[in-house]
C-alpha atoms as a PDB file:
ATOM      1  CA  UNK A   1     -10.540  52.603-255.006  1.00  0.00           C
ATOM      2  CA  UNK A   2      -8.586  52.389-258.519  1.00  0.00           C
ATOM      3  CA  UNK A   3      -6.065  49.794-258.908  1.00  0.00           C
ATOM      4  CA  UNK A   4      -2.995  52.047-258.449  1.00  0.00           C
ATOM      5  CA  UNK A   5      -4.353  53.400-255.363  1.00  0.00           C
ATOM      6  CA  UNK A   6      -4.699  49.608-253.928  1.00  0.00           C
ATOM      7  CA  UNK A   7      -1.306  48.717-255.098  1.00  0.00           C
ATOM      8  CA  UNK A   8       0.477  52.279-253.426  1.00  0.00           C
ATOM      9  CA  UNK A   9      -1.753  51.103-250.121  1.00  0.00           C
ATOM     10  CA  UNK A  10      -0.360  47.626-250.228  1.00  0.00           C
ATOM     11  CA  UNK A  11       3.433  49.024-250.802  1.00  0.00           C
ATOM     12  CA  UNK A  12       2.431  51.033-247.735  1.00  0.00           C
ATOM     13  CA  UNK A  13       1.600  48.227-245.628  1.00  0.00           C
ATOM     14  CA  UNK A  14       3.934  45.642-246.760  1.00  0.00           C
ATOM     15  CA  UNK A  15       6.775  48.535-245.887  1.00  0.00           C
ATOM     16  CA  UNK A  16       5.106  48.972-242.434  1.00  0.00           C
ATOM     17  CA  UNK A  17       5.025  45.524-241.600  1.00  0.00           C
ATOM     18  CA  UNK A  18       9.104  44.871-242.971  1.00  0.00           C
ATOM     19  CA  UNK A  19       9.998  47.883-241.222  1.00  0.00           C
ATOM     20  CA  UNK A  20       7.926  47.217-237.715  1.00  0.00           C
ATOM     21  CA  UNK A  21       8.961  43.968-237.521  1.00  0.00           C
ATOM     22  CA  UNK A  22      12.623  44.969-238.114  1.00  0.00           C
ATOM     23  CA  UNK A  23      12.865  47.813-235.796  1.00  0.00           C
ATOM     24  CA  UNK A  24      10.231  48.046-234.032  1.00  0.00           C
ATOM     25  CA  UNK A  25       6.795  50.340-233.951  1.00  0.00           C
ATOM     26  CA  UNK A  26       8.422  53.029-232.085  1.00  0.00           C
ATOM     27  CA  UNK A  27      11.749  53.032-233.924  1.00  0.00           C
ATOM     28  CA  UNK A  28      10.185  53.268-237.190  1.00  0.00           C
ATOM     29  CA  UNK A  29       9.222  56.446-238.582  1.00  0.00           C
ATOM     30  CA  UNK A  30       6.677  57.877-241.155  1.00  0.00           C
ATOM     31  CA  UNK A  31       9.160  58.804-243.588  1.00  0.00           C
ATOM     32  CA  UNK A  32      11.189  55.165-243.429  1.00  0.00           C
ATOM     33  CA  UNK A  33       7.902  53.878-244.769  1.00  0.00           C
ATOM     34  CA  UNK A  34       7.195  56.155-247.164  1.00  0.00           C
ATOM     35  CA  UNK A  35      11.143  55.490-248.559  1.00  0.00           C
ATOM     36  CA  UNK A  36      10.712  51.643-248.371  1.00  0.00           C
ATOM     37  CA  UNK A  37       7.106  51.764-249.846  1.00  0.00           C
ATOM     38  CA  UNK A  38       8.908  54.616-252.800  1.00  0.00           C
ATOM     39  CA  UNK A  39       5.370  56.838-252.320  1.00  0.00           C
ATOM     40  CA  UNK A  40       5.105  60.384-251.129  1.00  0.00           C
ATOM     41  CA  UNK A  41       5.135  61.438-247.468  1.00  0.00           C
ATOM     42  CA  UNK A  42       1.796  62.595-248.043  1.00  0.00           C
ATOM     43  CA  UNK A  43      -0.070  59.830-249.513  1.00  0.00           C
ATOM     44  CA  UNK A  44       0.119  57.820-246.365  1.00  0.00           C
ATOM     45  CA  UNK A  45      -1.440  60.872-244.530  1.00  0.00           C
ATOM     46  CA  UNK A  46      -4.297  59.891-247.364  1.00  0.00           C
ATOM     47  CA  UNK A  47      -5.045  56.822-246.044  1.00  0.00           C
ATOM     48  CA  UNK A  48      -4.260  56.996-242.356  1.00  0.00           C
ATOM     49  CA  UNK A  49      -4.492  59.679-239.839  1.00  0.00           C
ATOM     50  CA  UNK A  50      -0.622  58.391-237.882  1.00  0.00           C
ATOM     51  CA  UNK A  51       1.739  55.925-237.919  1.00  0.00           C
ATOM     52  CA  UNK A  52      -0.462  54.004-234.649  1.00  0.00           C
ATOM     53  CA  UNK A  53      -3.292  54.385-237.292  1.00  0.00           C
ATOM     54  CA  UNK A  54      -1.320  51.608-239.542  1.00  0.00           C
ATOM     55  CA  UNK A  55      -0.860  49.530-236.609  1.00  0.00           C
ATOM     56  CA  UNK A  56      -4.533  49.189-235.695  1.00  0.00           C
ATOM     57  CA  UNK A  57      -5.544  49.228-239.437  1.00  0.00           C
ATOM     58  CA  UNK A  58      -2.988  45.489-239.205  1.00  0.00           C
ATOM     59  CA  UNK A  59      -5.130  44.588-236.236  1.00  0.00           C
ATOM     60  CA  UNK A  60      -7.991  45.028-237.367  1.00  0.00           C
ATOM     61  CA  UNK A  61      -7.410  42.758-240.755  1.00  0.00           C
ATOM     62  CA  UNK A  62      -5.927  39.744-238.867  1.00  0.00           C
ATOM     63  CA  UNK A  63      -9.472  39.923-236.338  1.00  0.00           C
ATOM     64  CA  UNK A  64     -11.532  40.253-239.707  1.00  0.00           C
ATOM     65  CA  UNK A  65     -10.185  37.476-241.369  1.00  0.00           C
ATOM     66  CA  UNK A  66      -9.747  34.692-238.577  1.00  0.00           C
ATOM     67  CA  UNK A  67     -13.439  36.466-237.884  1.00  0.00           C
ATOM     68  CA  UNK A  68     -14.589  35.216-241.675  1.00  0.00           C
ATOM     69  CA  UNK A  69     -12.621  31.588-241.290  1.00  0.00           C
ATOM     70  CA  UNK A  70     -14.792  30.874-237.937  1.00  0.00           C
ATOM     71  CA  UNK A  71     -18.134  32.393-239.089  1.00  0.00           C
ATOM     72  CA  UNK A  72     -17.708  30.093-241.783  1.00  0.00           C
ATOM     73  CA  UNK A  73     -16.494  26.945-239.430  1.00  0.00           C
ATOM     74  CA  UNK A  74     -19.912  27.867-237.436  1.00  0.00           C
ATOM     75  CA  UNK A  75     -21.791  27.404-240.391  1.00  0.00           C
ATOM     76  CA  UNK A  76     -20.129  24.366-241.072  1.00  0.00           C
ATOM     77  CA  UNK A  77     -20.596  22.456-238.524  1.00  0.00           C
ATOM     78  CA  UNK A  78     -22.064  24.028-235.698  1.00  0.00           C
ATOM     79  CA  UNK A  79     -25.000  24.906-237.815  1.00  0.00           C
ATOM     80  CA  UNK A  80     -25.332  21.398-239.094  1.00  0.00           C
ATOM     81  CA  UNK A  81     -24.701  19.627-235.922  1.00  0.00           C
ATOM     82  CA  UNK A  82     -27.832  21.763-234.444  1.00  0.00           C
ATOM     83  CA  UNK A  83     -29.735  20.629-237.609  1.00  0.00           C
ATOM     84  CA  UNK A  84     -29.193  16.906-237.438  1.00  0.00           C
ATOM     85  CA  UNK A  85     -29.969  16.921-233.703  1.00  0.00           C
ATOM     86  CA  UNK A  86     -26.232  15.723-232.779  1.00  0.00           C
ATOM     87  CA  UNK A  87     -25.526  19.595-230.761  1.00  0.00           C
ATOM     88  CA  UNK A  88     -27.401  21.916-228.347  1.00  0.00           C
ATOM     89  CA  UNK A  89     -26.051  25.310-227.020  1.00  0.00           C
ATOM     90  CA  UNK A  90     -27.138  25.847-223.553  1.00  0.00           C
ATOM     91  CA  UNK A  91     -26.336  28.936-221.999  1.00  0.00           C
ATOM     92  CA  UNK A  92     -23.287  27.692-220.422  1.00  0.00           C
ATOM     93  CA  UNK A  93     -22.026  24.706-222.350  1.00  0.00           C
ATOM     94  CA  UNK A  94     -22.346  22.469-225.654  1.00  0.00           C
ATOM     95  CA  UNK A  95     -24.378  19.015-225.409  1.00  0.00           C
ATOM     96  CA  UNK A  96     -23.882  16.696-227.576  1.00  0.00           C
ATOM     97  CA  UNK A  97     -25.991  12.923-227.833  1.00  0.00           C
ATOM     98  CA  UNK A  98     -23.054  10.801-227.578  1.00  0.00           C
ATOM     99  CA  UNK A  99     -19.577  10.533-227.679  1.00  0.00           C
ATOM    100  CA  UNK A 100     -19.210  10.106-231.222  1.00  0.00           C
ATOM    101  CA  UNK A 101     -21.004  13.510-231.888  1.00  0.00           C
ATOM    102  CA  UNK A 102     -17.809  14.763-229.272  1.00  0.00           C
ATOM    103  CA  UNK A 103     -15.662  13.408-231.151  1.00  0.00           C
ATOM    104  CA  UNK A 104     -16.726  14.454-234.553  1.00  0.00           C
ATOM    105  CA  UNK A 105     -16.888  17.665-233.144  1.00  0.00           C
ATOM    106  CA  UNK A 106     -13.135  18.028-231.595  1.00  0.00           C
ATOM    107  CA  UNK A 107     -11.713  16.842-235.227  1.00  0.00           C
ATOM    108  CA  UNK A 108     -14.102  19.637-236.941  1.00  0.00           C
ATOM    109  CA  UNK A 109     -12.603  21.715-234.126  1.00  0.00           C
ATOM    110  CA  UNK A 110      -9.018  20.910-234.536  1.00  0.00           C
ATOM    111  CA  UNK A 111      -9.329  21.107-238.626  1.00  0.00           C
ATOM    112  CA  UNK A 112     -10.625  24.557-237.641  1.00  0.00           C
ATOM    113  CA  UNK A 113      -7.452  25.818-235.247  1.00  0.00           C
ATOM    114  CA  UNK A 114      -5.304  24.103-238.344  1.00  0.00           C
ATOM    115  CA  UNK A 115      -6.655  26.339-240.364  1.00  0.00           C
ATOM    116  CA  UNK A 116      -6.005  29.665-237.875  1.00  0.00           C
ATOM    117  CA  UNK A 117      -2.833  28.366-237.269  1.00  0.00           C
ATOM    118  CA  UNK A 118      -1.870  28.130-241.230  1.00  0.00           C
ATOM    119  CA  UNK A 119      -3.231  32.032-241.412  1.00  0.00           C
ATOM    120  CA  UNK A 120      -1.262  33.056-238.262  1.00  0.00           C
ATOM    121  CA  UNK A 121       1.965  31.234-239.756  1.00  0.00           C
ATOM    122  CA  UNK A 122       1.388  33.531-242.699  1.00  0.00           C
ATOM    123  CA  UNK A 123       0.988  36.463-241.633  1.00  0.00           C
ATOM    124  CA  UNK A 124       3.251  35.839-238.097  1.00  0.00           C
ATOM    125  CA  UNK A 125       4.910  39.209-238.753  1.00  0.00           C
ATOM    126  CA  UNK A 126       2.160  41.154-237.799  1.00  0.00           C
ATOM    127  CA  UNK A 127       1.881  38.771-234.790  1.00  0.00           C
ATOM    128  CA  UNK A 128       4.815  39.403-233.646  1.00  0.00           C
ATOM    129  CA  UNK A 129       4.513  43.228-234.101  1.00  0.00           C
ATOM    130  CA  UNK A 130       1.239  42.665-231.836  1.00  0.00           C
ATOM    131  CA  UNK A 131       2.620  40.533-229.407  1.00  0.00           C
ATOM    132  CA  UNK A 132       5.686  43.260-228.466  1.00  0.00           C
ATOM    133  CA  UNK A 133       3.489  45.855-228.558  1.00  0.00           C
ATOM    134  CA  UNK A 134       0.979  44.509-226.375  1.00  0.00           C
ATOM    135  CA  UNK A 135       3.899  44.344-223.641  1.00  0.00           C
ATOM    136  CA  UNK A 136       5.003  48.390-223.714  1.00  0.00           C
ATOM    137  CA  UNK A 137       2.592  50.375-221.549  1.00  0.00           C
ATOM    138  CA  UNK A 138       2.282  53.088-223.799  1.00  0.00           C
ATOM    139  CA  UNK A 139      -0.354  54.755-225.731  1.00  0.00           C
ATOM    140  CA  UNK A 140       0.477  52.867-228.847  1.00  0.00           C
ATOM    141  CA  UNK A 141       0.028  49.627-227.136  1.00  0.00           C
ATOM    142  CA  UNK A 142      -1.687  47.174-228.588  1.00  0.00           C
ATOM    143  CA  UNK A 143      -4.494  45.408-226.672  1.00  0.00           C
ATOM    144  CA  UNK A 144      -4.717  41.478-226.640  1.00  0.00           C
ATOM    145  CA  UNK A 145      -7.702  41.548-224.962  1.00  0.00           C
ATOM    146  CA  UNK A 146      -9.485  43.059-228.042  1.00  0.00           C
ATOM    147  CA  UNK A 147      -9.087  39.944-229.425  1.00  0.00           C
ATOM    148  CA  UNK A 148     -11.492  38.299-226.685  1.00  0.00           C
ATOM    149  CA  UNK A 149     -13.833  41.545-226.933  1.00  0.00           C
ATOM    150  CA  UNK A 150     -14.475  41.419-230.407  1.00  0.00           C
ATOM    151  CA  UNK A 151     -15.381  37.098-230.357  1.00  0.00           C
ATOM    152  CA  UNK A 152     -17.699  37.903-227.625  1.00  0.00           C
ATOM    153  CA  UNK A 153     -19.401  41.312-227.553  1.00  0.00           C
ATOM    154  CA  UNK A 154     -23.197  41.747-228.046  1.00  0.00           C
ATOM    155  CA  UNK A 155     -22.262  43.293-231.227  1.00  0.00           C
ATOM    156  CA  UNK A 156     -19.721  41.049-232.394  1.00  0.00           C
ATOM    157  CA  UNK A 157     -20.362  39.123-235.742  1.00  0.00           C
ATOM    158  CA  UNK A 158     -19.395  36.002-233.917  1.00  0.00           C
ATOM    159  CA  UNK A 159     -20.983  36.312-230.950  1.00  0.00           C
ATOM    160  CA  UNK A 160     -24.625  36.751-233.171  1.00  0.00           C
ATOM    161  CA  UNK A 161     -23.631  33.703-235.165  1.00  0.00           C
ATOM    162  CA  UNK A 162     -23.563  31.659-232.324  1.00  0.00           C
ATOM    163  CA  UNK A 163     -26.380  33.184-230.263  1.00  0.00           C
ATOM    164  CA  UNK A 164     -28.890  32.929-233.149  1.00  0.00           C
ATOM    165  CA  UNK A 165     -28.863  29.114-231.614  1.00  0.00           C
ATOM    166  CA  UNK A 166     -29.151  30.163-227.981  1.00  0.00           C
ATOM    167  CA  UNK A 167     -30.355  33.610-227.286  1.00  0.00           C
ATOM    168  CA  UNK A 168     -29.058  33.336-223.899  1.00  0.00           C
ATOM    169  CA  UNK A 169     -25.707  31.707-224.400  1.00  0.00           C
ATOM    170  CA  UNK A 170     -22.757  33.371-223.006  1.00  0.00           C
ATOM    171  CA  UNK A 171     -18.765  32.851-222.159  1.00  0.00           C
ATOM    172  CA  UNK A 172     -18.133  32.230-218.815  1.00  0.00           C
ATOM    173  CA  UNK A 173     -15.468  34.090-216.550  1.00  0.00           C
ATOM    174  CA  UNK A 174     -13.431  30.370-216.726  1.00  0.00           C
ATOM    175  CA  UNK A 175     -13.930  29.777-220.620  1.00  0.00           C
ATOM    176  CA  UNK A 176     -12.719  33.631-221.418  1.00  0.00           C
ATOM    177  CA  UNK A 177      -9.581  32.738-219.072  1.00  0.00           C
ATOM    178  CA  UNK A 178      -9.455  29.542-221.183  1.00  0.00           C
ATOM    179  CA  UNK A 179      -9.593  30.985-224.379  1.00  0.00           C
ATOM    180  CA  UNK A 180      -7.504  33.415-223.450  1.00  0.00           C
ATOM    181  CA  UNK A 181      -4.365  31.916-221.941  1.00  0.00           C
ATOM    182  CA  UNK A 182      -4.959  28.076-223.146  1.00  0.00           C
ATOM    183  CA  UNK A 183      -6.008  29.029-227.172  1.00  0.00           C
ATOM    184  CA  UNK A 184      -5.332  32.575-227.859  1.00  0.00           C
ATOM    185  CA  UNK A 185      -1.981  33.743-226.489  1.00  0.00           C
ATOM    186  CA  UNK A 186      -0.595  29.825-227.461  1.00  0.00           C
ATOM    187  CA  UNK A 187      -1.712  30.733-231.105  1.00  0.00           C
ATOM    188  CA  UNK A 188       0.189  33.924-231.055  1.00  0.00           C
ATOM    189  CA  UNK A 189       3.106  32.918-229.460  1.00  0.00           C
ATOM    190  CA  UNK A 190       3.432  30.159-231.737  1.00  0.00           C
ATOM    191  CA  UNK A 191       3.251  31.954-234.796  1.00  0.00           C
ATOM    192  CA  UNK A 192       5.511  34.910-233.377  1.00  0.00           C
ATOM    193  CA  UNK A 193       8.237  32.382-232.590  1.00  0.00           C
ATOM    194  CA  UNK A 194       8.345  30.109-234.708  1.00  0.00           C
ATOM    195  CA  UNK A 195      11.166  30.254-236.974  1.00  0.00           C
ATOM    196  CA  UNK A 196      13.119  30.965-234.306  1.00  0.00           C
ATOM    197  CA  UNK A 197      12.256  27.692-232.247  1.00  0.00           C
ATOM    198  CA  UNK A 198      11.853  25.488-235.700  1.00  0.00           C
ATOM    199  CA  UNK A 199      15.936  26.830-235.884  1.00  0.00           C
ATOM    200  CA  UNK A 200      16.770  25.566-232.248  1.00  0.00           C
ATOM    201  CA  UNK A 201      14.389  22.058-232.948  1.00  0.00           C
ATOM    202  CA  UNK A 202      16.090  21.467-236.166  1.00  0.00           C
ATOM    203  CA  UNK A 203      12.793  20.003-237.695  1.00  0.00           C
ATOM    204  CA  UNK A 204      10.699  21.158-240.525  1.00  0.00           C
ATOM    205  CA  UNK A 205       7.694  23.543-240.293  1.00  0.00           C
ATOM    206  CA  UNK A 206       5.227  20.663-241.265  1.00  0.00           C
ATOM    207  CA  UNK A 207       6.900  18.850-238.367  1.00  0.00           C
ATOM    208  CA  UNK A 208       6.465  21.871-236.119  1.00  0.00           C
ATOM    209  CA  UNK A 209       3.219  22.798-237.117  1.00  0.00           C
ATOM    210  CA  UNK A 210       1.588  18.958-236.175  1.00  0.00           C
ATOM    211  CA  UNK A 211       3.184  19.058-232.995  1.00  0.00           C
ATOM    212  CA  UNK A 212       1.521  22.209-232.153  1.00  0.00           C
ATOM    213  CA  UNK A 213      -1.519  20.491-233.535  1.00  0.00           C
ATOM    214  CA  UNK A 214      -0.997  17.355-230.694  1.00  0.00           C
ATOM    215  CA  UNK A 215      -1.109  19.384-228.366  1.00  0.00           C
ATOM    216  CA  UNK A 216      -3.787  22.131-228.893  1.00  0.00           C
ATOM    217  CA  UNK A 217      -6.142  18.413-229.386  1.00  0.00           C
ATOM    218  CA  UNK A 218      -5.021  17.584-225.867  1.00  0.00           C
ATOM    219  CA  UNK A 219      -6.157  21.396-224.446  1.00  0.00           C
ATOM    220  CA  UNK A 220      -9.301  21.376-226.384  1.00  0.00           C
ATOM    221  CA  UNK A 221     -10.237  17.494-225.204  1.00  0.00           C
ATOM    222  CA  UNK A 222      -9.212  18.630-221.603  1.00  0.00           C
ATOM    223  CA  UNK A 223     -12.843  21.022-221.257  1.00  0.00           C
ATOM    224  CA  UNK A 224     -14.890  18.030-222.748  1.00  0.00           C
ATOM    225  CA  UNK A 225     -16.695  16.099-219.638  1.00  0.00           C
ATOM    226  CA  UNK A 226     -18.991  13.429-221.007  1.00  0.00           C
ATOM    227  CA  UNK A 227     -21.338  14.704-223.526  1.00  0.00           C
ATOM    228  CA  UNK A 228     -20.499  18.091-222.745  1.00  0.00           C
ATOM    229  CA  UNK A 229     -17.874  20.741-224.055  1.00  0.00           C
ATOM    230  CA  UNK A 230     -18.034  23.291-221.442  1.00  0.00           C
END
């Protein structure tokens, strides 16, 4: 794709975004986005097949990217922990060989979420497009449970990092609740609300942002039981 093409594709997105976030998915039309983005009607027929089209196409870069920041937080230190002898994966649950593997674990962890967090804060338009949507029971709703799906399908990128360790390893119904309701949805509520909450708190977004961080270390040190994570 030429240059120009990438920059009118960006312009379309950017305008999409702006314009989704302003008035929402379903009060937004095609031709609003091709005015704000100042390209032809047609050329976003080019690149997407409707205006839900877009709206996945947003989905789908978020889950790539926060896919990409934890493949490379597995290789990190997941990888290296099962090196040095400090982690197993069984099926069901990490061991570790003593508490100070836990522990260097949960701040690799937490240094990790930071990390998520800073790319949901950027990007916490797009959250907060997803996070309406995902309440309207209609066929442009957007799915949160996707999220979930693509982290731990057979075929997700993810889910083959991590099994390359244990074969057999697998979430369990209470873990994909967990990640769900205690990690997830947190994350995106955060990020969809937060300059409106950092306006009734009257504190700064670095302020904001470690708080957040406190207590995500408290959820995350609530599933560790001994030398296990489970």
């Amino acid at each position: 794709m030429r240059e120009s093409e990438n920059r009118a594709k960006e312009r379309i997105l950017d305008a999409a975004v702006k314009l989704f976030a302003e008035k929402g998915f379903d009060g937004t039309t095609v031709n609003e986005i091709a005015n704000k983005a100042q390209v032809n009607k047609a050329l976003i027929y080019y690149y997407f097949d409707n205006k839900a089209d877009i709206l996945d196409y947003l989905v789908q870069f978020l889950l790539e990217n926060v896919a990409n920041i934890t493949i490379d937080y597995i290789h990190l230190t997941i990888e290296n922990m099962v090196a040095e002898g400090t982690l197993t994966i069984h099926p069901d649950r990490l061991h570790f060989t003593d508490q100070a593997a836990v522990r260097h674990f949960i701040d690799t962890i937490n240094r990790y979420y930071r990390q998520v967090l800073d790319y949901a804060l950027e990007h916490r338009k797009i959250i907060r497009i997803i996070m309406l949507e995902s309440l309207k029971q209609n066929e442009y709703c957007v799915d949160l449970f996707k999220m979930l799906d693509y982290t731990s399908g057979g075929e997700s990128r993810l889910y083959k990092t991590v099994s390359k360790f244990e074969r057999s390893f697998t979430y369990s119904d209470d873990l994909d609740l967990y990640r769900l309701f205690f990690l997830l949805i947190p994350l995106l509520n955060f990020a969809a609300y937060f300059d409106e909450y950092r306006a009734v708190a009257q504190v700064s977004e670095q302020e904001l942002k470690d708080s957040f961080m406190r207590s995500f270390r408290l959820v995350i040190s609530s599933i560790a039981s001994g030398s296990d994570i489970l």
